[in-house]
Protein backbone atom coordinates (compact mmCIF):
# COMPACT_ATOMS: atom_id res chain seq x y z
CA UNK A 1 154.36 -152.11 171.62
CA UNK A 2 155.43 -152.29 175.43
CA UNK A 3 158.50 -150.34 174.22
CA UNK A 4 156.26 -147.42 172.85
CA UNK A 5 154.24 -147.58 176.12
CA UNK A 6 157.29 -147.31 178.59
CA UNK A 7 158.18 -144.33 176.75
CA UNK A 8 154.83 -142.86 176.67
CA UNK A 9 155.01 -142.80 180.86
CA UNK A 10 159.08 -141.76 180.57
CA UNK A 11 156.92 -138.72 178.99
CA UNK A 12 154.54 -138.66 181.13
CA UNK A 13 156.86 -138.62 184.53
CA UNK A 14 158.95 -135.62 182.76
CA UNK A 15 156.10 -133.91 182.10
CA UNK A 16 154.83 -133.96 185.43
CA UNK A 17 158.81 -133.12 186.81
CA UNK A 18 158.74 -130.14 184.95
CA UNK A 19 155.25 -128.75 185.57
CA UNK A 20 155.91 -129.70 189.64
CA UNK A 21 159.48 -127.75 188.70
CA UNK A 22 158.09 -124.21 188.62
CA UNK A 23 157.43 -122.75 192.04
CA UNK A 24 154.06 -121.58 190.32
CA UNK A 25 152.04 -124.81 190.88
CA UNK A 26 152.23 -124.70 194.42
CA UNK A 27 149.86 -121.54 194.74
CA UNK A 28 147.26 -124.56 193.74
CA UNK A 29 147.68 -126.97 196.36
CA UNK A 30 144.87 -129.19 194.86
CA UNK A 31 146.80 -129.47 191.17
CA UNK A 32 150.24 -129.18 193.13
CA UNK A 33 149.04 -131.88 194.86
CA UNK A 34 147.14 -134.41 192.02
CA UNK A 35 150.75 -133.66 189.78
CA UNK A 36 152.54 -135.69 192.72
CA UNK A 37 150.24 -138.19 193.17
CA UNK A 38 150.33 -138.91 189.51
CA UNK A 39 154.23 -138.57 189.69
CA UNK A 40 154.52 -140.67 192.95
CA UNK A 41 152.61 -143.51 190.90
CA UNK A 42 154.74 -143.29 187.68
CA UNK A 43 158.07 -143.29 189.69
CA UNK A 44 158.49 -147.06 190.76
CA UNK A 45 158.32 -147.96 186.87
CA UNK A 46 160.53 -145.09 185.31
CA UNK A 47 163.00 -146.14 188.05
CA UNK A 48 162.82 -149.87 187.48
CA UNK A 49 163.49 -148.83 183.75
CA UNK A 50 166.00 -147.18 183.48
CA UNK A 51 168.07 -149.56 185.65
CA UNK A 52 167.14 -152.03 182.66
CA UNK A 53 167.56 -150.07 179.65
């Protein structure tokens, strides 16, 4: 169950690399800006994980 969430936000945080990836997104700096936020805040626990697994 925890195992199936973690990789749910693994998703999530490469989803939001590639979207903030293509020089596109930027011409919206309000959804340029929310897909970093969201990033920022997924970061900390991606890291932490995959020093563990």
């Amino acid at each position: 169950m925890l195992l199936d969430k973690l990789d749910e936000i693994e998703g999530k945080y490469d989803e939001l690399t590639k979207i903030l990836s293509d020089p596109e997104i930027f011409s919206d700096y309000t959804r340029s800006q929310k897909y970093s936020k969201e990033q920022s805040d997924l970061e900390e626990i991606v890291n932490v994980m995959l020093k563990r697994f």
